[in-house]
Protein backbone atom coordinates (compact mmCIF):
# COMPACT_ATOMS: atom_id res chain seq x y z
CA UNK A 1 0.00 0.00 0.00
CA UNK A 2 2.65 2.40 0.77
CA UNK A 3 4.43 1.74 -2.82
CA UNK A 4 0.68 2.45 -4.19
CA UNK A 5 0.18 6.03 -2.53
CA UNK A 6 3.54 6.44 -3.35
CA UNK A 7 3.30 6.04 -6.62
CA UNK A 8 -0.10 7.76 -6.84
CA UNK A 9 1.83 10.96 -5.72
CA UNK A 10 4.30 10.71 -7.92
CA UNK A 11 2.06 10.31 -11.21
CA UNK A 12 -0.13 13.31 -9.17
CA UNK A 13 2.90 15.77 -9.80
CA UNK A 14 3.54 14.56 -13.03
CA UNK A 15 0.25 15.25 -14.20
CA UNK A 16 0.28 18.60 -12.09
CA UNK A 17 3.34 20.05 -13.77
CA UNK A 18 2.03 18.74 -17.78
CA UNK A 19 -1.32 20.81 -16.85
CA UNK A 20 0.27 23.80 -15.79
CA UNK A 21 2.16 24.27 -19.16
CA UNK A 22 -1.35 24.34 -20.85
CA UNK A 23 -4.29 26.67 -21.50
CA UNK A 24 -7.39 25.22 -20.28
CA UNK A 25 -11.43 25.77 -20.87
CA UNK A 26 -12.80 26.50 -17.42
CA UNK A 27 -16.27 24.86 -16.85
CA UNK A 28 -18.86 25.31 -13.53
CA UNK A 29 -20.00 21.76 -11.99
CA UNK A 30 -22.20 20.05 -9.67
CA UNK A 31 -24.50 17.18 -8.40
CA UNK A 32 -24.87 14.63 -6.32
CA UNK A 33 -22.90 12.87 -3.96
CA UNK A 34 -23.23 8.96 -2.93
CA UNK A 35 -20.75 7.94 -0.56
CA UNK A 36 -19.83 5.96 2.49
CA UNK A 37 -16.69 4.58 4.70
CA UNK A 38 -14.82 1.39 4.09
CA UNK A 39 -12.86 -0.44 5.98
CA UNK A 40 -11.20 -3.33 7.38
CA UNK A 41 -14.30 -3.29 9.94
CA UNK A 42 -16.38 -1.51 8.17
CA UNK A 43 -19.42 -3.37 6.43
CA UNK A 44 -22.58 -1.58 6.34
CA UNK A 45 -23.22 -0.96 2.71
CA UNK A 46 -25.88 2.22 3.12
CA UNK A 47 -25.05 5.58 1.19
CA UNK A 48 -25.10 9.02 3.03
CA UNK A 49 -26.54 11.55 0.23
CA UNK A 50 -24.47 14.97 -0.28
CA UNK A 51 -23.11 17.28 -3.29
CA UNK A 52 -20.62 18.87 -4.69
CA UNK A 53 -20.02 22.01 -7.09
CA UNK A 54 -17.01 23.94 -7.64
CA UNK A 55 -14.80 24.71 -11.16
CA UNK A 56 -13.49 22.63 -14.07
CA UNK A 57 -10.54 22.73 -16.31
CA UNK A 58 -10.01 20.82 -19.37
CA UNK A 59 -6.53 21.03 -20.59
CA UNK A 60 -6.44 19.71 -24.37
CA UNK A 61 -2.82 18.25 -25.44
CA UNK A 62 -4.17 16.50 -28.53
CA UNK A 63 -6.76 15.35 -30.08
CA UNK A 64 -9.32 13.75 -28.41
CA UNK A 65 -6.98 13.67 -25.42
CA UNK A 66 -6.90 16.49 -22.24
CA UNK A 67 -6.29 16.58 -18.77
CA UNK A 68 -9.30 16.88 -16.40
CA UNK A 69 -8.80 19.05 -13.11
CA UNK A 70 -10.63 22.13 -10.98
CA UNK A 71 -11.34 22.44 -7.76
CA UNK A 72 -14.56 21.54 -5.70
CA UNK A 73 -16.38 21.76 -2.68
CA UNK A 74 -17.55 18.09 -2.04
CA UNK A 75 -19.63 16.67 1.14
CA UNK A 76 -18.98 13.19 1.97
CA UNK A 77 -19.96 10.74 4.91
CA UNK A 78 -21.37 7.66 6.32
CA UNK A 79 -24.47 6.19 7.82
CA UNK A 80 -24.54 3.78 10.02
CA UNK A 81 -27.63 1.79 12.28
CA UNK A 82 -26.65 -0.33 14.85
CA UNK A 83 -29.76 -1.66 16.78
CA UNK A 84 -31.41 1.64 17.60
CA UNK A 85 -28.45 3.39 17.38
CA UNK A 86 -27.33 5.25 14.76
CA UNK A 87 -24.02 7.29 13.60
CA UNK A 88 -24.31 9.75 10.86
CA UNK A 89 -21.12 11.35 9.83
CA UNK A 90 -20.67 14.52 7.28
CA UNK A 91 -17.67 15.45 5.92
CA UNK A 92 -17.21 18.40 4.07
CA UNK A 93 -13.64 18.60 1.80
CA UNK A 94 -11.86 20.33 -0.76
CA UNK A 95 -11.10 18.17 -3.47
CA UNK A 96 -8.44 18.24 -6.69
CA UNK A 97 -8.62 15.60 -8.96
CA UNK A 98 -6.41 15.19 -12.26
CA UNK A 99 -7.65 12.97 -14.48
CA UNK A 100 -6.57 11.56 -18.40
CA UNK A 101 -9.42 11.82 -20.55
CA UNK A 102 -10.09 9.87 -23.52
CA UNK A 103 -13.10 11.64 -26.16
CA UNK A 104 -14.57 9.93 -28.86
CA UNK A 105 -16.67 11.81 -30.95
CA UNK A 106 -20.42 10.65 -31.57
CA UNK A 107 -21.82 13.74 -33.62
CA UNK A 108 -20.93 16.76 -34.72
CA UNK A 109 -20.80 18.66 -31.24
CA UNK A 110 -21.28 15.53 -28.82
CA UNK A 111 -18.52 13.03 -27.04
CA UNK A 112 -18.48 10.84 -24.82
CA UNK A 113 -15.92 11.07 -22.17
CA UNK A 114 -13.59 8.56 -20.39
CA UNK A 115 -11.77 9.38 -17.69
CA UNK A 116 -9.62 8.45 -14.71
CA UNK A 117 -6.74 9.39 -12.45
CA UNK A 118 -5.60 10.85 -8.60
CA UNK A 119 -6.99 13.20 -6.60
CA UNK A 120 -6.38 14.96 -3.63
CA UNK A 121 -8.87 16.51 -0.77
CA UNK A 122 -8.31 18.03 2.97
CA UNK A 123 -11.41 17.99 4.69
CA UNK A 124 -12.43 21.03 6.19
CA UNK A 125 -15.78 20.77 8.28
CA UNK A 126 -18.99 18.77 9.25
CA UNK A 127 -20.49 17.02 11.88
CA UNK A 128 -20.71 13.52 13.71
CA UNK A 129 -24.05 13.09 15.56
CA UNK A 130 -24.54 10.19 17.87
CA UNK A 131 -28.42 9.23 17.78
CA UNK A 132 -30.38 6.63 20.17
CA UNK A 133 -34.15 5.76 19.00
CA UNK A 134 -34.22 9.20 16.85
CA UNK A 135 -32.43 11.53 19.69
CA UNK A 136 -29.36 12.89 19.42
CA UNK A 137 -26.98 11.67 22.39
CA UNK A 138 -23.53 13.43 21.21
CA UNK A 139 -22.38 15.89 18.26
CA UNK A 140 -18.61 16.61 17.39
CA UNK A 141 -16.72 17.90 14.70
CA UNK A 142 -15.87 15.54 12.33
CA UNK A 143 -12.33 16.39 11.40
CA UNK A 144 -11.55 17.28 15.48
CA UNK A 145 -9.48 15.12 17.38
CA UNK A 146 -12.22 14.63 20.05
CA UNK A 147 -12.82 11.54 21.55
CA UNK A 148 -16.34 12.56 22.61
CA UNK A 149 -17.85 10.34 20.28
CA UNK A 150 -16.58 6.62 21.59
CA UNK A 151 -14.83 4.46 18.66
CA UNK A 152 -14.79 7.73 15.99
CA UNK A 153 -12.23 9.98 17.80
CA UNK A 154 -12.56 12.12 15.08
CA UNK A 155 -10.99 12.18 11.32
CA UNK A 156 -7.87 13.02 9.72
CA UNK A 157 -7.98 15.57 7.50
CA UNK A 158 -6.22 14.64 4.45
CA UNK A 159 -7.32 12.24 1.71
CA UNK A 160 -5.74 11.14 -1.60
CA UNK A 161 -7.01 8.48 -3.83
CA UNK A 162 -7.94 7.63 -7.41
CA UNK A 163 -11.25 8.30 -9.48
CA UNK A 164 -12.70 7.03 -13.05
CA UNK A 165 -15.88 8.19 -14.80
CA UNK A 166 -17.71 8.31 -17.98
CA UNK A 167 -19.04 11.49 -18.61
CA UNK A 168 -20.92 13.72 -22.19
CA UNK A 169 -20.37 16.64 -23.78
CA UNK A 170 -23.17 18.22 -25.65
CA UNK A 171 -22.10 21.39 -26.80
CA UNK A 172 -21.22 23.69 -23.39
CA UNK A 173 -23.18 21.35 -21.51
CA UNK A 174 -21.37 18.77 -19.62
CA UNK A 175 -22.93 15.35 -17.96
CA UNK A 176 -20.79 13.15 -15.85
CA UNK A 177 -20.95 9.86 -13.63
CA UNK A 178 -17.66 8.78 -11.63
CA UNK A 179 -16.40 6.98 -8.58
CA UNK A 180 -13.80 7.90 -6.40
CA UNK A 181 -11.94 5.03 -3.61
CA UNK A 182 -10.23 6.98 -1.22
CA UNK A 183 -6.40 5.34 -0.57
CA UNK A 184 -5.70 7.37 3.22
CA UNK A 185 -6.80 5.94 6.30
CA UNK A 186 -8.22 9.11 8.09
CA UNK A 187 -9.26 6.96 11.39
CA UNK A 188 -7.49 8.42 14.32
CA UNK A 189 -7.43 5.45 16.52
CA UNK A 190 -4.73 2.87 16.13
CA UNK A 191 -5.59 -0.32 14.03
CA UNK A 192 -8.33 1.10 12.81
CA UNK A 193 -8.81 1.76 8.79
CA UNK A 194 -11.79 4.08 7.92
CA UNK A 195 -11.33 5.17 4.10
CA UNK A 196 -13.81 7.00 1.51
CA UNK A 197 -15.63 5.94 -1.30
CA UNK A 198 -17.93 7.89 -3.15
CA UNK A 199 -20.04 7.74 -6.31
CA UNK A 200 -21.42 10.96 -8.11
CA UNK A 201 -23.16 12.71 -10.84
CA UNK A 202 -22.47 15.84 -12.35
CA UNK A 203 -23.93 18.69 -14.30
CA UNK A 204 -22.09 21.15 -15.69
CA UNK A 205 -21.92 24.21 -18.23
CA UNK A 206 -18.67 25.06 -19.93
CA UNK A 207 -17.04 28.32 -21.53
């Protein structure tokens, strides 16, 4: 595992420093977010509904070919039910993904668009609530070390990992479906592996 996040970094700022010597077409996206935790003791398969939106940039290097990136704002979590007990997570992160993406054309005007690659996200708010037959018992911050919570202690902030979609283009507007499997254990507590995975779809207008 070590060798594979190593390696995902280093084909992260390869792909970081070929973008940056192009000119890209900016694009405005969002949708919906499908995700969970997984884990080594993690098995409840339920998704936690959120969203995302932020900006796109396509950098073309030839034809048919470009390098996907932007920035987004993109809430994750879990949902978990234990008896009448239940643990509903949110969190909230900043996201960069850079992604090779393959175009074939269809029509004149439409494409259909496959793509895949790193990203990397630092989470930067939500909450934990602790619930017992529909009452909340406990809320903390989910990226807080806080060990208010019992078994969560709170996450770690940073998460890298690697995505793949299929996604449209008709014209400006842009349609998209993707997965991303998060690669970081964020769990706090020792010998315990709590990861992200999170499937999406996306709207978007470009430039």
């Amino acid at each position: 595992m070590k060798k594979l996040k190593l390696s995902l970094v280093i084909a992260f700022l390869g792909m970081i420093s070929f973008v940056g010597a192009q000119t890209p077409s900016l694009s405005i996206k969002g949708g919906l977010n499908m995700s969970n935790f997984y884990g080594d003791e993690l098995n409840d398969k339920s998704m936690k509904t959120g969203f995302h939106i932020g900006l796109g940039a396509d950098f073309e290097f030839a034809p048919n070919m470009a390098i996907q990136s932007g920035l987004f704002f993109s809430s994750k979590g879990a949902k978990y039910t234990y008896s009448s007990a239940e643990l509903n997570a949110t969190a909230n992160f900043i996201q960069l993904p850079v992604h090779f993406a393959y175009k074939i054309d269809v029509t004149p005007g439409t494409k259909v668009v496959l793509h895949a690659g790193p990203y990397v996200a630092y989470g930067v708010g939500g909450k934990t609530k602790l619930s017992l037959s529909g009452k909340d018992l406990v809320e903390a911050d989910t990226f807080k070390d806080d060990s208010s919570i019992d078994a969560f202690n709170g996450l770690k902030p940073f998460d890298a990992g690697l995505g793949l979609g299929v996604g449209a283009e008709f014209g400006r507007i842009l349609v998209d479906l993707g997965w991303d499997m998060g690669l970081t254990n964020l769990s706090r507590i020792d010998n315990a592996d709590v990861k992200t995975q999170n499937a999406y779809i996306s709207l978007g207008y470009k430039f």
